[in-house]
Protein backbone atom coordinates (compact mmCIF):
# COMPACT_ATOMS: atom_id res chain seq x y z
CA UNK A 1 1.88 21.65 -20.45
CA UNK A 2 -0.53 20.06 -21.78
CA UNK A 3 -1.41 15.82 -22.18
CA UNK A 4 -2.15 14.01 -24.90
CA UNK A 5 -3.31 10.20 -24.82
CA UNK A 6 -2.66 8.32 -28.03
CA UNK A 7 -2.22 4.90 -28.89
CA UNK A 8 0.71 2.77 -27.02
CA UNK A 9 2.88 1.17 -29.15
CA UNK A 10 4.10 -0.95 -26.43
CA UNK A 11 2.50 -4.20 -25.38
CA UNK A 12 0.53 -3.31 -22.54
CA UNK A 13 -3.24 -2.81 -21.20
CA UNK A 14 -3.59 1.54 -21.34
CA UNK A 15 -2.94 4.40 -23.33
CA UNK A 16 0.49 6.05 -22.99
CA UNK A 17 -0.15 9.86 -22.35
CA UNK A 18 2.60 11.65 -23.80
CA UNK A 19 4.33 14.54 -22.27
CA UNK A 20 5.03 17.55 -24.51
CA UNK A 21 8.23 18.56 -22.56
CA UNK A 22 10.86 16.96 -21.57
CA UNK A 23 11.53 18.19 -18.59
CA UNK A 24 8.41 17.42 -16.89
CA UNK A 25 8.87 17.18 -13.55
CA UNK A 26 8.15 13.82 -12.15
CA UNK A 27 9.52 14.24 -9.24
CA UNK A 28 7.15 16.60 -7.44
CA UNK A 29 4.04 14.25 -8.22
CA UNK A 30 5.81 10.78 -7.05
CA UNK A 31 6.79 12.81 -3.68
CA UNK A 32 3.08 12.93 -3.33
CA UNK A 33 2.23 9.46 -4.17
CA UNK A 34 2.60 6.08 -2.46
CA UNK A 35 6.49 4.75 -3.28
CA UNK A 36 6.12 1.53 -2.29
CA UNK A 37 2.90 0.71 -4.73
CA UNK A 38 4.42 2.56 -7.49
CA UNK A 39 7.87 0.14 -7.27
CA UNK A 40 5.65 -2.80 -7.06
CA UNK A 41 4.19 -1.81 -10.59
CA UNK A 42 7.54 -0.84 -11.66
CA UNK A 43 8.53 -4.69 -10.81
CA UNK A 44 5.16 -6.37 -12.38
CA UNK A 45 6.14 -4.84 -15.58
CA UNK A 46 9.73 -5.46 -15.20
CA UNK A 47 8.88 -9.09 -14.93
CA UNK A 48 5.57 -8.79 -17.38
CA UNK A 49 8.09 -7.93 -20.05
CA UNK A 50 11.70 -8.70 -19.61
CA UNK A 51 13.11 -7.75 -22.81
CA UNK A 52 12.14 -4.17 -22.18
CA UNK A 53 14.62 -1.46 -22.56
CA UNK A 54 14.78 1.19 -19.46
CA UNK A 55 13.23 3.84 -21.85
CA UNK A 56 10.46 1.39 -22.69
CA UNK A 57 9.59 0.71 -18.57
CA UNK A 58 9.95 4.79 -17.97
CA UNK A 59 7.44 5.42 -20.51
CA UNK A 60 5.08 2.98 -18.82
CA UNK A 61 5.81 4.47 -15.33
CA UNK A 62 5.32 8.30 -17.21
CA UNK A 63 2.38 7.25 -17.78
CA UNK A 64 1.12 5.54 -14.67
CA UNK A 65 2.87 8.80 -12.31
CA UNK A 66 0.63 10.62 -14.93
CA UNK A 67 -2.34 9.10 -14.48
CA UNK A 68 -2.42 9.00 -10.56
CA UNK A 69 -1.31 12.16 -9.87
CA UNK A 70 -4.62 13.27 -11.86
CA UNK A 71 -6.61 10.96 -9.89
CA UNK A 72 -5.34 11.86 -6.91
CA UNK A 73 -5.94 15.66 -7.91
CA UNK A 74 -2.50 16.04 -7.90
CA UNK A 75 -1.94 17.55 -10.96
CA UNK A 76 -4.91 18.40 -13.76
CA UNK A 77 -5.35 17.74 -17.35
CA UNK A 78 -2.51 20.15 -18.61
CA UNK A 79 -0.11 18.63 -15.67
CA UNK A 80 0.61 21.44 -13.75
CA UNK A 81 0.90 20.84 -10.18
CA UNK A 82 -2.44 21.76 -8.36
CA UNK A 83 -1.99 20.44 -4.78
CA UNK A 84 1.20 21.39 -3.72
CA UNK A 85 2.47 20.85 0.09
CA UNK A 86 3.60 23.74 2.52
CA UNK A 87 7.20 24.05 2.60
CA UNK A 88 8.71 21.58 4.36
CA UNK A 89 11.89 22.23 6.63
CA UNK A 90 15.19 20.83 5.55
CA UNK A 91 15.26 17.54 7.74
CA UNK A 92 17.46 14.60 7.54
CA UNK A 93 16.91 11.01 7.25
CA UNK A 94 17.18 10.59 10.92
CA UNK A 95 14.05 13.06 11.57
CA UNK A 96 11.11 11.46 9.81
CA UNK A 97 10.60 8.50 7.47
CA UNK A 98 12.26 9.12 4.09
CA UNK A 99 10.67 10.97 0.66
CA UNK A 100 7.20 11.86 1.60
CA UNK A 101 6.66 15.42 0.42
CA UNK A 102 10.53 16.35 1.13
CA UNK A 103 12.79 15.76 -1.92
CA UNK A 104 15.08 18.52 -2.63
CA UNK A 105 15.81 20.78 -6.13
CA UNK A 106 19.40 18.35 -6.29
CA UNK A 107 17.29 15.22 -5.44
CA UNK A 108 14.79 15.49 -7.98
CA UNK A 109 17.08 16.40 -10.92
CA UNK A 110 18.75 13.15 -10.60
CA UNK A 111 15.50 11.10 -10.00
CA UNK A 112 13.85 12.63 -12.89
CA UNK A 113 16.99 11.14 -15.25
CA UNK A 114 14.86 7.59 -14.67
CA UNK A 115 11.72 7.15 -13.19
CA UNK A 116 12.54 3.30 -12.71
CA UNK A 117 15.87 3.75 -10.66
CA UNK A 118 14.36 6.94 -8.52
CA UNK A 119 11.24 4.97 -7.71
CA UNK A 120 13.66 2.27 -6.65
CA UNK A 121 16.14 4.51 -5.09
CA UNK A 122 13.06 5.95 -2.66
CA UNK A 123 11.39 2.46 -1.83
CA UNK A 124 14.70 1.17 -0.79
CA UNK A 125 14.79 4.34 1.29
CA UNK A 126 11.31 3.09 2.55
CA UNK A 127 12.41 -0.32 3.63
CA UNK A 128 16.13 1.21 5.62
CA UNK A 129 13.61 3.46 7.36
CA UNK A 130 11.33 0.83 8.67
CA UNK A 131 13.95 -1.59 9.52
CA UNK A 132 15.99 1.17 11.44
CA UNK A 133 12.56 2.30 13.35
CA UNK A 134 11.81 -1.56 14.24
CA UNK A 135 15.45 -2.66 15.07
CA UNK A 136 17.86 0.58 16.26
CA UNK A 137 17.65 3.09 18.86
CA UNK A 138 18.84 6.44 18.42
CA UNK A 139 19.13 7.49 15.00
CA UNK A 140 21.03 10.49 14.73
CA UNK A 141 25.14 10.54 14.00
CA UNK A 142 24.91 7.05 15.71
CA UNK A 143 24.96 3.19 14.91
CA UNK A 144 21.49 3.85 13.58
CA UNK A 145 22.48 6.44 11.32
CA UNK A 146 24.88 4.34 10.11
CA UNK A 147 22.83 1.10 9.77
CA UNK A 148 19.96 3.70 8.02
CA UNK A 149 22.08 5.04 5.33
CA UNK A 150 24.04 1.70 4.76
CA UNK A 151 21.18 -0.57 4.59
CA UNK A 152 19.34 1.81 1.94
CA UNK A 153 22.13 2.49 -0.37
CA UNK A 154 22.77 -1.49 -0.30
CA UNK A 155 19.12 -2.60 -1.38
CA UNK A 156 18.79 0.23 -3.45
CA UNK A 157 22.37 -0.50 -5.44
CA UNK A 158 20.91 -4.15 -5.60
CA UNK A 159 18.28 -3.72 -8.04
CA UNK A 160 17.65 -1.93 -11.05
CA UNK A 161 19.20 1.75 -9.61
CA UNK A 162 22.41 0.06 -9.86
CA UNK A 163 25.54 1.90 -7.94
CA UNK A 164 25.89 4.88 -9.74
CA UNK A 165 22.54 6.27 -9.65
CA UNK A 166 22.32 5.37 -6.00
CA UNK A 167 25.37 7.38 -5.37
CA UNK A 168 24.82 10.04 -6.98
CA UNK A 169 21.39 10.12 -5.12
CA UNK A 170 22.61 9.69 -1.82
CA UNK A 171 25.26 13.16 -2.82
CA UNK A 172 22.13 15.08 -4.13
CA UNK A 173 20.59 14.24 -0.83
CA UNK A 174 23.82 15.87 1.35
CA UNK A 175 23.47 18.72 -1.04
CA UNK A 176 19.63 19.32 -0.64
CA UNK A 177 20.12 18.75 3.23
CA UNK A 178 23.30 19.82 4.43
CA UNK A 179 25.03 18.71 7.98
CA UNK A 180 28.47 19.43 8.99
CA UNK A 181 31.20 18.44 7.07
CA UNK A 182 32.24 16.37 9.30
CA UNK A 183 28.72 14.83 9.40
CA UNK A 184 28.17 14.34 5.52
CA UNK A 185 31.43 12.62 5.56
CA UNK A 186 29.94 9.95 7.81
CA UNK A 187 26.97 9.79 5.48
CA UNK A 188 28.72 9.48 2.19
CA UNK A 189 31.19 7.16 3.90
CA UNK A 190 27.94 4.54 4.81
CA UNK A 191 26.60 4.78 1.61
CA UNK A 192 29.58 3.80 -0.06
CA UNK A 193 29.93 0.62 2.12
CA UNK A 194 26.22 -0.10 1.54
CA UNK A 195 26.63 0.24 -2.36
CA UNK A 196 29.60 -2.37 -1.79
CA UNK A 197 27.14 -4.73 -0.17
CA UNK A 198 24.78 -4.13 -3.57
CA UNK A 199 26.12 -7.06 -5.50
CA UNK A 200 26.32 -9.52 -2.81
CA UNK A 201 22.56 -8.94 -1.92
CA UNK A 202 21.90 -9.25 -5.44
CA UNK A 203 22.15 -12.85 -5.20
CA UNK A 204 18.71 -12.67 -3.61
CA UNK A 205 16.96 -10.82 -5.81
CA UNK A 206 14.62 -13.81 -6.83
CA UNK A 207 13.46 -14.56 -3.81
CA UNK A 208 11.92 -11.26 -2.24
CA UNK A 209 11.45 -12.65 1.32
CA UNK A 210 15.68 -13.91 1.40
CA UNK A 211 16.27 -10.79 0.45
CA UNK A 212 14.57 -8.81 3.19
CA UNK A 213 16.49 -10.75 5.48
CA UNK A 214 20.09 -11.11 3.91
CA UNK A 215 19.92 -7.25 3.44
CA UNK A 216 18.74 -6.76 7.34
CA UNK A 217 21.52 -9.29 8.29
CA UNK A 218 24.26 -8.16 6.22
CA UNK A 219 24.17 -4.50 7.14
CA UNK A 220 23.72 -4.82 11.10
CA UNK A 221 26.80 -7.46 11.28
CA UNK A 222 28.55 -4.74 9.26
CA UNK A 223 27.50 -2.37 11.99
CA UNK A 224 28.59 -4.44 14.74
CA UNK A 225 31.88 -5.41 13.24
CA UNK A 226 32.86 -1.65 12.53
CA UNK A 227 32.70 -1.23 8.92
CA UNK A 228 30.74 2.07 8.85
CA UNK A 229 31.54 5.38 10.79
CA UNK A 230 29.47 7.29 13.63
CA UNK A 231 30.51 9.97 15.60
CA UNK A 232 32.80 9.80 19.09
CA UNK A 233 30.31 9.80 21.60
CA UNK A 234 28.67 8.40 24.84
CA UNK A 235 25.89 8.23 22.73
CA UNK A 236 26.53 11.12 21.27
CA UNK A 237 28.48 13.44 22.64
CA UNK A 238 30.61 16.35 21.67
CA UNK A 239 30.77 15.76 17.52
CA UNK A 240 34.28 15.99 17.10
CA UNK A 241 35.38 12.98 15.73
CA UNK A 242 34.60 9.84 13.65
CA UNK A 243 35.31 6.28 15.07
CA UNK A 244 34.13 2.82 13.96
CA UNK A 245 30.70 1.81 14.76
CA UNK A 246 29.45 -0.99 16.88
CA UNK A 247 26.76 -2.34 18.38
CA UNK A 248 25.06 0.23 20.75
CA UNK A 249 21.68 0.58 19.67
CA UNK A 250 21.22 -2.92 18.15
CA UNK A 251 17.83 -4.12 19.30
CA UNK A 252 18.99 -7.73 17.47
């Protein structure tokens, strides 16, 4: 599959390096590379140039996936995959902090529709890891579960991902990583009251910092006050049943 770098005809500072298929798969190089840094170009452009079309900021962030993942000998000059991971075990959200080397066949199909809303989709799945780690207990079928996948469907539904694509993302993610069925109801369940928190955090978008906290403070009141689902349990217990959440577990 080989890379050619030719002229950009967009109004930026590097060569775009065009792909020669289109179905290059993006995925398995931004599962290797740092999320967070990668939405924070994502957003300088965004802002650098806001009349660009989605197409327009995907072909910048083809290029920039591109040109780290050769750098970080990820992939080589014809962009075939040369450091690839061991298999990784199917593990849920609950087990380890979200993306890094783990995305599933179902997962990356739908992130490789748009680099700019799967980038988003997977720092937002960044940030509901590190506030569930800093401000839950527990973390599996639980409260925490709930706040986890609630919280990262709601600041991921907030920006540029949008609802859809966030849906869809959290579904591939059940499908690539199967629970129960009792269990992925609870999951798809959160997620759906996270996306309907998406366009009330929205609001904040401007301010990065209000944000942070509106999204932390929205979804753990929504916890407390028993809009998501968690299994029956004395924390857990036998997994039998869904009831409302509350606020076992809530370090705030």
């Amino acid at each position: 599959m080989a890379l050619e770098s030719t002229p950009n005809n967009l109004k930026n500072d590097f060569n775009y390096i065009e792909i020669s298929k289109q179905d290059f798969d993006y995925a398995s190089i931004v599962e290797k590379l740092d999320i967070d840094s990668l939405e924070r170009y994502s957003r300088e452009k965004q802002n650098e140039n806001p009349t660009f079309s989605e197409d327009e900021l995907n072909n910048l962030l083809k290029a920039e996936v591109i040109k780290r993942g050769i750098e970080s000998n990820i992939i080589n000059a014809d962009g075939e995959l040369i450091n690839t991971s061991p298999d990784i075990l199917p593990l849920s959200y609950g087990d380890l902090p979200i993306v890094k080397d783990k995305l599933g066949p179902n997962e990356k199909k739908v992130f490789n529709e748009s680099l700019v809303k799967g980038i988003a989709v997977l720092s937002a799945g960044n940030f509901a890891m590190n506030h569930y780690q800093k401000n839950y207990s527990g973390g599996e079928d639980d409260n925490a579960d709930a706040f986890r996948h609630s919280l990262w469907m709601a600041v991921s539904s907030a920006g540029v991902a949008g609802s859809d694509f966030s849906r869809r993302f959290g579904i591939a993610h059940e499908d690539d990583f199967p629970s129960s069925a009792l269990a992925r109801s609870m999951d798809l369940y959160n997620n759906n009251v996270g996306i309907s928190y998406g366009p009330k955090l929205a609001q904040f978008g401007g301010n990065a910092d209000l944000f942070d906290r509106m999204a932390f403070q929205m979804i753990n009141e929504a916890v407390k006050n028993g809009e998501m689902r968690r299994f029956r349990g004395t924390d857990i217990g036998v997994k039998t049943s869904l009831v409302k959440t509350n606020s076992t577990g809530a370090k705030k």
